[in-house]
PDB file of N, CA and C in Angstrom:
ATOM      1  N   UNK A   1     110.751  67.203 123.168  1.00  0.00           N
ATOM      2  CA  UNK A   1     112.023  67.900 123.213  1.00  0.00           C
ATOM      3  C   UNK A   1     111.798  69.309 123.768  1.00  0.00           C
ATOM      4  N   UNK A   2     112.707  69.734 124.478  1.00  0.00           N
ATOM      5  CA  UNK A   2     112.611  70.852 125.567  1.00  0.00           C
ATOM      6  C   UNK A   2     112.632  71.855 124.457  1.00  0.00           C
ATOM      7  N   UNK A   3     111.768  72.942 124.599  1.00  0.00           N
ATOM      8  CA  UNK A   3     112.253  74.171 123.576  1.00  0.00           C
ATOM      9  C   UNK A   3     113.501  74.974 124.474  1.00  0.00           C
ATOM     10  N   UNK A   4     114.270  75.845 123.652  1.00  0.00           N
ATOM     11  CA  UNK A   4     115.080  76.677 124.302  1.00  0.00           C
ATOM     12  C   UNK A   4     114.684  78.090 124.053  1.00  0.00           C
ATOM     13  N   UNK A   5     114.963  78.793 126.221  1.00  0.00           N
ATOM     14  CA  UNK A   5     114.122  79.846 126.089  1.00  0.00           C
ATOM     15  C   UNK A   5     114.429  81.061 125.623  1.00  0.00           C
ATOM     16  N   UNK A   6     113.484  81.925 125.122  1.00  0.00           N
ATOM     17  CA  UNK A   6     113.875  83.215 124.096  1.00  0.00           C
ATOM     18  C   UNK A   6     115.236  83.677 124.749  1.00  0.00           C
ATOM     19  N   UNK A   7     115.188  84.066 125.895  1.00  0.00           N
ATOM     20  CA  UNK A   7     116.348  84.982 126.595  1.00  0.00           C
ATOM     21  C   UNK A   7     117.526  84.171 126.539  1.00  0.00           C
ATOM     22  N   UNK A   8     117.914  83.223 126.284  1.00  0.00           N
ATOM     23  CA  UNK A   8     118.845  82.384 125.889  1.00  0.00           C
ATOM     24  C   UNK A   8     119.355  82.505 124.367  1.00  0.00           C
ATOM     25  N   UNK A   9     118.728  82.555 123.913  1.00  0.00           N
ATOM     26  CA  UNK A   9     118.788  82.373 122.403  1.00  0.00           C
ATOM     27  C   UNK A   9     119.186  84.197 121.980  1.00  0.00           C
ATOM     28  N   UNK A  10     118.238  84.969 122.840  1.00  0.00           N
ATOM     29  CA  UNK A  10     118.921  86.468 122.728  1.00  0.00           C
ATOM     30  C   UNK A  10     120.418  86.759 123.430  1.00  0.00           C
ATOM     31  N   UNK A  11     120.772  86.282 123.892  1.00  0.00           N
ATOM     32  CA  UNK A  11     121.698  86.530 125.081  1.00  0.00           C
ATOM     33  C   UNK A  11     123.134  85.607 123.878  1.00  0.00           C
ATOM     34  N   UNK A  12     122.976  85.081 123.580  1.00  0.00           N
ATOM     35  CA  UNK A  12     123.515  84.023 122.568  1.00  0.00           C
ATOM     36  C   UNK A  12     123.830  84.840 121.252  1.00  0.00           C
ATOM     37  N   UNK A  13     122.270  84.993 120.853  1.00  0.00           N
ATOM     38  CA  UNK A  13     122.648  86.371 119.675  1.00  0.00           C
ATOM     39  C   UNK A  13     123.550  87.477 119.911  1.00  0.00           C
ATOM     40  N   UNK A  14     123.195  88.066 121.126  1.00  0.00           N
ATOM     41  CA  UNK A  14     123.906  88.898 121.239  1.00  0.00           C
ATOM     42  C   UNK A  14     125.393  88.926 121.824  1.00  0.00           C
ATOM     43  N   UNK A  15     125.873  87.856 122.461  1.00  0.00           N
ATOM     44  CA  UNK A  15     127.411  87.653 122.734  1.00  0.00           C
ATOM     45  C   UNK A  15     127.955  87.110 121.302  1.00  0.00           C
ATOM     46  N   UNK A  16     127.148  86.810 120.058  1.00  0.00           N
ATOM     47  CA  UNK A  16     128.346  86.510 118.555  1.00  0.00           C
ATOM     48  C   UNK A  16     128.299  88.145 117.683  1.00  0.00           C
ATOM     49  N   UNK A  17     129.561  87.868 116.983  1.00  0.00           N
ATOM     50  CA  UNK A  17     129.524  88.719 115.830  1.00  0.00           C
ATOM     51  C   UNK A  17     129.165  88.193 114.902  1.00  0.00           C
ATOM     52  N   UNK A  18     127.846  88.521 113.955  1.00  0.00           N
ATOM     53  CA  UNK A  18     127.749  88.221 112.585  1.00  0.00           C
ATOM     54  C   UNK A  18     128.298  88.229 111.691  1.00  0.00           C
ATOM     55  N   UNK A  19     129.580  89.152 112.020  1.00  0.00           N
ATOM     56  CA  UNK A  19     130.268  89.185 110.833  1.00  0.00           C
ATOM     57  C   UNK A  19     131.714  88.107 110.831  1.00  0.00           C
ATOM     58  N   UNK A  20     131.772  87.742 111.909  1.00  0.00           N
ATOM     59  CA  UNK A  20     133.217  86.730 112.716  1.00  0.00           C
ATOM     60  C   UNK A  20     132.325  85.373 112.045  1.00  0.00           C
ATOM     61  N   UNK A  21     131.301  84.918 112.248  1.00  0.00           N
ATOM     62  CA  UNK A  21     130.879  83.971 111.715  1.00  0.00           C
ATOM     63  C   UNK A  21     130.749  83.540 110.648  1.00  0.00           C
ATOM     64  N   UNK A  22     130.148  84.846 109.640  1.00  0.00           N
ATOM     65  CA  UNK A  22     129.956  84.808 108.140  1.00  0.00           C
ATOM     66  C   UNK A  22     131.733  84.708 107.382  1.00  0.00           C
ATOM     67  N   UNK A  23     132.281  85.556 108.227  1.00  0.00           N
ATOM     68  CA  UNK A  23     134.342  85.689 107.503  1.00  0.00           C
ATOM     69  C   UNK A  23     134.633  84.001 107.520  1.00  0.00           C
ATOM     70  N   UNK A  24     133.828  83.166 108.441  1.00  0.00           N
ATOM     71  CA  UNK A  24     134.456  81.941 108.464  1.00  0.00           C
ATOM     72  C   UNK A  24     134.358  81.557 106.949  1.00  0.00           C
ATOM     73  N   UNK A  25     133.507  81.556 106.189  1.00  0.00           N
ATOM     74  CA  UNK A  25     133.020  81.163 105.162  1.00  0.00           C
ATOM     75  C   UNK A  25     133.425  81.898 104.199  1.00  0.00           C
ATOM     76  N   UNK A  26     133.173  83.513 103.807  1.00  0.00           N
ATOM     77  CA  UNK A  26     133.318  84.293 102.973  1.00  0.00           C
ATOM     78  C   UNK A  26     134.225  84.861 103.135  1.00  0.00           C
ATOM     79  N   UNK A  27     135.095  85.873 102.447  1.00  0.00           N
ATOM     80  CA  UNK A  27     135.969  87.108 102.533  1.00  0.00           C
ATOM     81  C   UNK A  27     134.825  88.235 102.588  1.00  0.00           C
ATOM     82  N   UNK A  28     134.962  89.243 103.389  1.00  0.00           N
ATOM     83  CA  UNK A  28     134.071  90.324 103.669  1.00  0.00           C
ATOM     84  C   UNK A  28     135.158  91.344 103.768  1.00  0.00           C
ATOM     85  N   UNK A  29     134.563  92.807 102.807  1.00  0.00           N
ATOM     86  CA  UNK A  29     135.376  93.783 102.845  1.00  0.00           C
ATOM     87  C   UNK A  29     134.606  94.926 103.534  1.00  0.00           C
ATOM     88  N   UNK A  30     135.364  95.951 103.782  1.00  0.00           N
ATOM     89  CA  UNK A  30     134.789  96.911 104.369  1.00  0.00           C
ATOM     90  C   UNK A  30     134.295  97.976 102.741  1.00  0.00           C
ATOM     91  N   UNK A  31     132.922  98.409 103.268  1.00  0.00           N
ATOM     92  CA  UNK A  31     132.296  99.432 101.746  1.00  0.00           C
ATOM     93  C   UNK A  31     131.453 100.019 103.153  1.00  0.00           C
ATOM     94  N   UNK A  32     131.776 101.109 103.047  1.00  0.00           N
ATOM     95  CA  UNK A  32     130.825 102.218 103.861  1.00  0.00           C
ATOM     96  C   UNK A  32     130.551 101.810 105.149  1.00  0.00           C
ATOM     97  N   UNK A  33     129.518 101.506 105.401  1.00  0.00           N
ATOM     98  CA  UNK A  33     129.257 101.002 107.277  1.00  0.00           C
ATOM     99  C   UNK A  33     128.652  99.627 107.307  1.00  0.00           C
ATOM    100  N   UNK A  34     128.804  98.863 106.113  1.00  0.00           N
ATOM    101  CA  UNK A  34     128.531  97.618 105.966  1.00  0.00           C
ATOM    102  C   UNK A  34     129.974  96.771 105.552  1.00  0.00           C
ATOM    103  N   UNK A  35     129.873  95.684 105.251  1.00  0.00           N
ATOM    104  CA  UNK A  35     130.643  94.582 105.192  1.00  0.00           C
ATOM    105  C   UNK A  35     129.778  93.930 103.824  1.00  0.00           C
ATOM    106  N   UNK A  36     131.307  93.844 102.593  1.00  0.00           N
ATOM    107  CA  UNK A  36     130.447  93.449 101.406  1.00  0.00           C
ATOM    108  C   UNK A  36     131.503  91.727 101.088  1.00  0.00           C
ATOM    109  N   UNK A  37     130.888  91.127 100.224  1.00  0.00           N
ATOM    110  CA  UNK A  37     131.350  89.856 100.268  1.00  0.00           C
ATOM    111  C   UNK A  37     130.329  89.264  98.609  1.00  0.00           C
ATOM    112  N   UNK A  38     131.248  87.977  98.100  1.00  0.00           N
ATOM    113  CA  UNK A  38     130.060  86.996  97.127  1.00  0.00           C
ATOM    114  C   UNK A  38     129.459  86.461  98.368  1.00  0.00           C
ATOM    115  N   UNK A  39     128.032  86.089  97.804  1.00  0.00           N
ATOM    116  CA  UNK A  39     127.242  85.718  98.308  1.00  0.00           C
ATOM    117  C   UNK A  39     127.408  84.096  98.332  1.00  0.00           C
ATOM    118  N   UNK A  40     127.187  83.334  99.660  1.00  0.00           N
ATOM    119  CA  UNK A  40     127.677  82.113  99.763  1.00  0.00           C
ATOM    120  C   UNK A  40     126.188  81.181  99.561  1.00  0.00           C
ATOM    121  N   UNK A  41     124.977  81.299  98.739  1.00  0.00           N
ATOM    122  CA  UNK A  41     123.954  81.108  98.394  1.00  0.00           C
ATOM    123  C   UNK A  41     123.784  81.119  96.904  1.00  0.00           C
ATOM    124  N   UNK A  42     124.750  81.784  95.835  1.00  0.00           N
ATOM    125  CA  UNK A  42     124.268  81.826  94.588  1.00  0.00           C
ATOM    126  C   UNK A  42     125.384  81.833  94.331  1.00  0.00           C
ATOM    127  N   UNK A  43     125.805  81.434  92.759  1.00  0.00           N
ATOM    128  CA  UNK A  43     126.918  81.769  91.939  1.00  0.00           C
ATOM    129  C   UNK A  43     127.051  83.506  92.331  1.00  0.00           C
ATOM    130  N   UNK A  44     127.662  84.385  92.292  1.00  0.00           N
ATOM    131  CA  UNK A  44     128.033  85.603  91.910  1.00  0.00           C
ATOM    132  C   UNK A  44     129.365  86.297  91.474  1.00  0.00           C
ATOM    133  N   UNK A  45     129.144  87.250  90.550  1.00  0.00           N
ATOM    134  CA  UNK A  45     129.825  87.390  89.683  1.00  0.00           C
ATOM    135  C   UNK A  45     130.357  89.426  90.497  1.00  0.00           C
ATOM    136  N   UNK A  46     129.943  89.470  91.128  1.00  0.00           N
ATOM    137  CA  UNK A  46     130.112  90.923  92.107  1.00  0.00           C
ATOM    138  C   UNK A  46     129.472  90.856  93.365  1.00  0.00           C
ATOM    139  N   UNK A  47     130.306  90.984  94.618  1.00  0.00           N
ATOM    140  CA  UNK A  47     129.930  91.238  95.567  1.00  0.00           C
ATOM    141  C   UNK A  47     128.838  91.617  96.008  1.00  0.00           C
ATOM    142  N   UNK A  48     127.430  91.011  96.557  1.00  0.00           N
ATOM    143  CA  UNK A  48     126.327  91.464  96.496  1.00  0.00           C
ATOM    144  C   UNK A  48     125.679  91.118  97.887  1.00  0.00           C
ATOM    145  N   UNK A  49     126.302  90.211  98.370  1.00  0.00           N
ATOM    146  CA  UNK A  49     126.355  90.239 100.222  1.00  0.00           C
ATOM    147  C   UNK A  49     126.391  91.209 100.935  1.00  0.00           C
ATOM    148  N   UNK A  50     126.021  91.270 102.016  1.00  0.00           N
ATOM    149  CA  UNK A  50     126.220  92.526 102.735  1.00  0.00           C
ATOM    150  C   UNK A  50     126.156  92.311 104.205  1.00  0.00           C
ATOM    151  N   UNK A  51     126.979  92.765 104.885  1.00  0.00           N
ATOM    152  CA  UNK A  51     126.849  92.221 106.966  1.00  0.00           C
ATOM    153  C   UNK A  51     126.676  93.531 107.429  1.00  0.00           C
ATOM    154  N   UNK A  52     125.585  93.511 108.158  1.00  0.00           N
ATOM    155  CA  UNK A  52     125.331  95.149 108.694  1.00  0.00           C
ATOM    156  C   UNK A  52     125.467  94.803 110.383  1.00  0.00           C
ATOM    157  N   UNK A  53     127.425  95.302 110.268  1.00  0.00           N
ATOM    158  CA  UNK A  53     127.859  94.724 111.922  1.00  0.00           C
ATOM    159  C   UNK A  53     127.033  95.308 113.127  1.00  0.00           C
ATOM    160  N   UNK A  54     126.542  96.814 112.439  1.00  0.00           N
ATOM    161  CA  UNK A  54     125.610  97.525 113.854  1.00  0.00           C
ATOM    162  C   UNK A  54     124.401  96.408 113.985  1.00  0.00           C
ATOM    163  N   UNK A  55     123.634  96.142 113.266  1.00  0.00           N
ATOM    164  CA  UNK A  55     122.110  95.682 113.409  1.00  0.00           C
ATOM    165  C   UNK A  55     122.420  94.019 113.508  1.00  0.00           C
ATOM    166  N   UNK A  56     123.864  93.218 113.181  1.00  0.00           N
ATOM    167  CA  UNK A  56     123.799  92.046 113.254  1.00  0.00           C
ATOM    168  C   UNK A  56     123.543  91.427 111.869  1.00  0.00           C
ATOM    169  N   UNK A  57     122.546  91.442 110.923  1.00  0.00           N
ATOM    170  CA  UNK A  57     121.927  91.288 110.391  1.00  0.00           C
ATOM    171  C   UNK A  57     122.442  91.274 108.683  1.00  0.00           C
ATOM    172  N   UNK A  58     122.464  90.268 107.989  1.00  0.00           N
ATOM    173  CA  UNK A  58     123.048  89.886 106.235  1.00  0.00           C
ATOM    174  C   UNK A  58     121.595  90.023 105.580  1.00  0.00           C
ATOM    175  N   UNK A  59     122.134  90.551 104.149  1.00  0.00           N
ATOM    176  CA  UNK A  59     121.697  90.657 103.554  1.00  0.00           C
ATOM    177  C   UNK A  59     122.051  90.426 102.077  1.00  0.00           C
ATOM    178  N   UNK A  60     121.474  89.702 101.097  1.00  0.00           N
ATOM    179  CA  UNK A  60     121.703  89.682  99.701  1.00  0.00           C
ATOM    180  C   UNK A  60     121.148  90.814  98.332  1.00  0.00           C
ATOM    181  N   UNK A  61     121.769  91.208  98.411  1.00  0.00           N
ATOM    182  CA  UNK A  61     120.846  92.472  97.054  1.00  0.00           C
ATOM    183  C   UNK A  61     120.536  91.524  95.870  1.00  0.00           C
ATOM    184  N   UNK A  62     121.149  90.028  95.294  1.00  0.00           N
ATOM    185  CA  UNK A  62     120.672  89.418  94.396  1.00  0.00           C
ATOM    186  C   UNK A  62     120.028  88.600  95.052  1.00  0.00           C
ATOM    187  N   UNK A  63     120.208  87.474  95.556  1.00  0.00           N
ATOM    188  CA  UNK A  63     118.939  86.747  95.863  1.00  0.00           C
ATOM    189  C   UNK A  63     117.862  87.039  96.935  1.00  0.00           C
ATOM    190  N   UNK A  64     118.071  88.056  97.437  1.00  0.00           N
ATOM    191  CA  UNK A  64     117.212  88.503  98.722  1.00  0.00           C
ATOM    192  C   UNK A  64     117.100  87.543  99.881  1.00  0.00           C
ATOM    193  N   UNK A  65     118.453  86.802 100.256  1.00  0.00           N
ATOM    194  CA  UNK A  65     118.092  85.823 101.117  1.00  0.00           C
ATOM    195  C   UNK A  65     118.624  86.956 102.430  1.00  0.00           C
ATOM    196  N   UNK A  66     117.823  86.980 103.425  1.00  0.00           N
ATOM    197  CA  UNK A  66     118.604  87.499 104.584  1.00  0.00           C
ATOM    198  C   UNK A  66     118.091  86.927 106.042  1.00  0.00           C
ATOM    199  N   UNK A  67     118.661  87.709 107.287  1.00  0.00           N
ATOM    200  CA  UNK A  67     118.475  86.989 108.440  1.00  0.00           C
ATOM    201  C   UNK A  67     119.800  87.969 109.646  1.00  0.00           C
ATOM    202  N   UNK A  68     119.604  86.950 110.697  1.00  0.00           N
ATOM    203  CA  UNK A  68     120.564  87.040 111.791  1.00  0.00           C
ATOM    204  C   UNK A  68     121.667  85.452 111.406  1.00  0.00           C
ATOM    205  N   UNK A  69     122.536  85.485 112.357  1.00  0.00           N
ATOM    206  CA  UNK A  69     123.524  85.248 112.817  1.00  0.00           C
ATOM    207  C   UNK A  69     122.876  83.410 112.567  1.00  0.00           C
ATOM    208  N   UNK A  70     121.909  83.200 113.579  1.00  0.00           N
ATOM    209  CA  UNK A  70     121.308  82.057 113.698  1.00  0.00           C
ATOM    210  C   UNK A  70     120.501  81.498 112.029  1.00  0.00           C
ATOM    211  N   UNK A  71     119.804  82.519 111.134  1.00  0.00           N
ATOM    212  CA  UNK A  71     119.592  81.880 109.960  1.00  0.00           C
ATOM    213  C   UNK A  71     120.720  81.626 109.275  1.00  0.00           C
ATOM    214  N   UNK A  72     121.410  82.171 109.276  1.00  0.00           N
ATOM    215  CA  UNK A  72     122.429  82.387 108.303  1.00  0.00           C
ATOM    216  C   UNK A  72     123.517  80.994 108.567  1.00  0.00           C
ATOM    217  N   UNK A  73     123.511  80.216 109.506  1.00  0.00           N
ATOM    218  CA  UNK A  73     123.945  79.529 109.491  1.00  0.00           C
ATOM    219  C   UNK A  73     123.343  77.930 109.172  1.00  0.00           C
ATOM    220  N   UNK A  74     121.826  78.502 109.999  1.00  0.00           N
ATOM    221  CA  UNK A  74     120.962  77.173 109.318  1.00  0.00           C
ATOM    222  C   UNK A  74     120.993  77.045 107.575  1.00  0.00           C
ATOM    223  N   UNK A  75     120.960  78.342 106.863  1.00  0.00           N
ATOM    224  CA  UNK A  75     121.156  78.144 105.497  1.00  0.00           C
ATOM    225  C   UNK A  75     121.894  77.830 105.280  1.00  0.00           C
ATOM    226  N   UNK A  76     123.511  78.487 105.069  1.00  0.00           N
ATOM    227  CA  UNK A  76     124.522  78.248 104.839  1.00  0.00           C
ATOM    228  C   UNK A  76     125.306  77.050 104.717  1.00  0.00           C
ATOM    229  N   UNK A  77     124.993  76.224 106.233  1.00  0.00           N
ATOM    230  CA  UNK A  77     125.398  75.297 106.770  1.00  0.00           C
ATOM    231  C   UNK A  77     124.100  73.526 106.772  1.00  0.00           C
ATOM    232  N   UNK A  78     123.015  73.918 106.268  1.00  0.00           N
ATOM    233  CA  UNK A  78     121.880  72.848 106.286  1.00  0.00           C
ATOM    234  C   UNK A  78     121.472  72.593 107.681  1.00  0.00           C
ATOM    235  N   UNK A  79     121.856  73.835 108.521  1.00  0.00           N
ATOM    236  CA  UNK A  79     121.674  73.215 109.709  1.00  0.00           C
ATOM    237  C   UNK A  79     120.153  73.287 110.713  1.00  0.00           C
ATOM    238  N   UNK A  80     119.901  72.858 111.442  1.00  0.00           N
ATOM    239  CA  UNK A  80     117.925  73.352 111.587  1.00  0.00           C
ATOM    240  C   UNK A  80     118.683  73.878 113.375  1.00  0.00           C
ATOM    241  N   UNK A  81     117.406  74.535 114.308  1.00  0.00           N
ATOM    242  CA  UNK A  81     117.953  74.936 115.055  1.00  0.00           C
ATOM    243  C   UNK A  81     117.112  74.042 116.199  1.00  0.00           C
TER     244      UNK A  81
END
Protein backbone atom coordinates (compact mmCIF):
# COMPACT_ATOMS: atom_id res chain seq x y z
CA UNK A 1 0.00 0.00 0.00
CA UNK A 2 1.27 3.37 -1.27
CA UNK A 3 2.27 5.59 1.76
CA UNK A 4 0.94 9.19 1.51
CA UNK A 5 3.49 11.92 1.08
CA UNK A 6 4.42 14.22 4.11
CA UNK A 7 3.62 17.46 2.02
CA UNK A 8 0.24 16.17 1.40
CA UNK A 9 -0.71 15.29 4.64
CA UNK A 10 0.81 18.95 5.71
CA UNK A 11 -0.94 20.82 3.12
CA UNK A 12 -4.20 18.87 4.32
CA UNK A 13 -3.38 19.80 7.94
CA UNK A 14 -3.08 22.92 7.15
CA UNK A 15 -6.21 23.78 4.80
CA UNK A 16 -8.66 22.21 8.15
CA UNK A 17 -9.64 23.98 11.24
CA UNK A 18 -9.19 21.97 14.36
CA UNK A 19 -11.55 23.50 15.92
CA UNK A 20 -14.53 23.17 12.89
CA UNK A 21 -13.81 19.50 13.23
CA UNK A 22 -13.70 18.94 16.98
CA UNK A 23 -17.41 21.51 17.19
CA UNK A 24 -18.65 18.57 15.01
CA UNK A 25 -18.62 16.46 18.02
CA UNK A 26 -18.32 18.76 21.08
CA UNK A 27 -19.72 22.26 22.03
CA UNK A 28 -16.51 24.45 22.37
CA UNK A 29 -16.58 27.82 24.11
CA UNK A 30 -14.45 30.61 23.85
CA UNK A 31 -12.05 31.03 27.53
CA UNK A 32 -9.10 33.28 26.74
CA UNK A 33 -7.20 32.36 23.40
CA UNK A 34 -8.21 28.81 23.58
CA UNK A 35 -11.44 26.95 22.94
CA UNK A 36 -12.78 24.97 26.09
CA UNK A 37 -15.26 22.01 25.78
CA UNK A 38 -16.10 18.21 27.92
CA UNK A 39 -13.77 16.13 26.82
CA UNK A 40 -15.10 13.58 24.18
CA UNK A 41 -12.59 10.71 25.68
CA UNK A 42 -13.68 10.55 29.41
CA UNK A 43 -16.79 11.05 31.43
CA UNK A 44 -16.33 14.84 32.60
CA UNK A 45 -17.87 16.65 34.99
CA UNK A 46 -16.09 20.40 33.91
CA UNK A 47 -14.83 21.43 30.83
CA UNK A 48 -11.30 20.23 30.60
CA UNK A 49 -10.73 20.09 26.73
CA UNK A 50 -9.03 22.61 25.19
CA UNK A 51 -8.49 23.65 21.07
CA UNK A 52 -5.55 25.91 20.70
CA UNK A 53 -7.02 27.45 17.17
CA UNK A 54 -3.43 29.32 16.68
CA UNK A 55 -1.17 26.06 17.00
CA UNK A 56 -4.08 23.65 15.65
CA UNK A 57 -3.53 21.47 18.34
CA UNK A 58 -6.23 19.76 21.54
CA UNK A 59 -5.52 19.17 24.50
CA UNK A 60 -6.99 17.40 27.74
CA UNK A 61 -5.94 18.78 31.27
CA UNK A 62 -7.70 15.43 32.73
CA UNK A 63 -6.76 12.71 30.72
CA UNK A 64 -3.76 14.14 28.93
CA UNK A 65 -4.87 12.80 25.66
CA UNK A 66 -3.70 15.31 22.94
CA UNK A 67 -2.67 15.75 19.21
CA UNK A 68 -3.54 17.54 15.80
CA UNK A 69 -6.53 17.57 13.78
CA UNK A 70 -5.54 14.04 12.22
CA UNK A 71 -5.16 12.22 15.89
CA UNK A 72 -7.94 13.53 17.16
CA UNK A 73 -10.01 12.03 14.85
CA UNK A 74 -8.33 8.63 14.67
CA UNK A 75 -9.22 8.63 18.51
CA UNK A 76 -12.33 10.07 18.64
CA UNK A 77 -13.67 8.38 15.71
CA UNK A 78 -11.64 4.58 15.87
CA UNK A 79 -10.34 5.63 12.85
CA UNK A 80 -6.45 4.53 11.73
CA UNK A 81 -4.89 6.74 9.05
Amino acid sequence: MPQIPRETIDQLRNQVDIADVISQDIQLKKQGKNLMGHCPFHEDATPSFSVNEEKQYFYCFSCHRSGDVFSYLEQAHDLSF
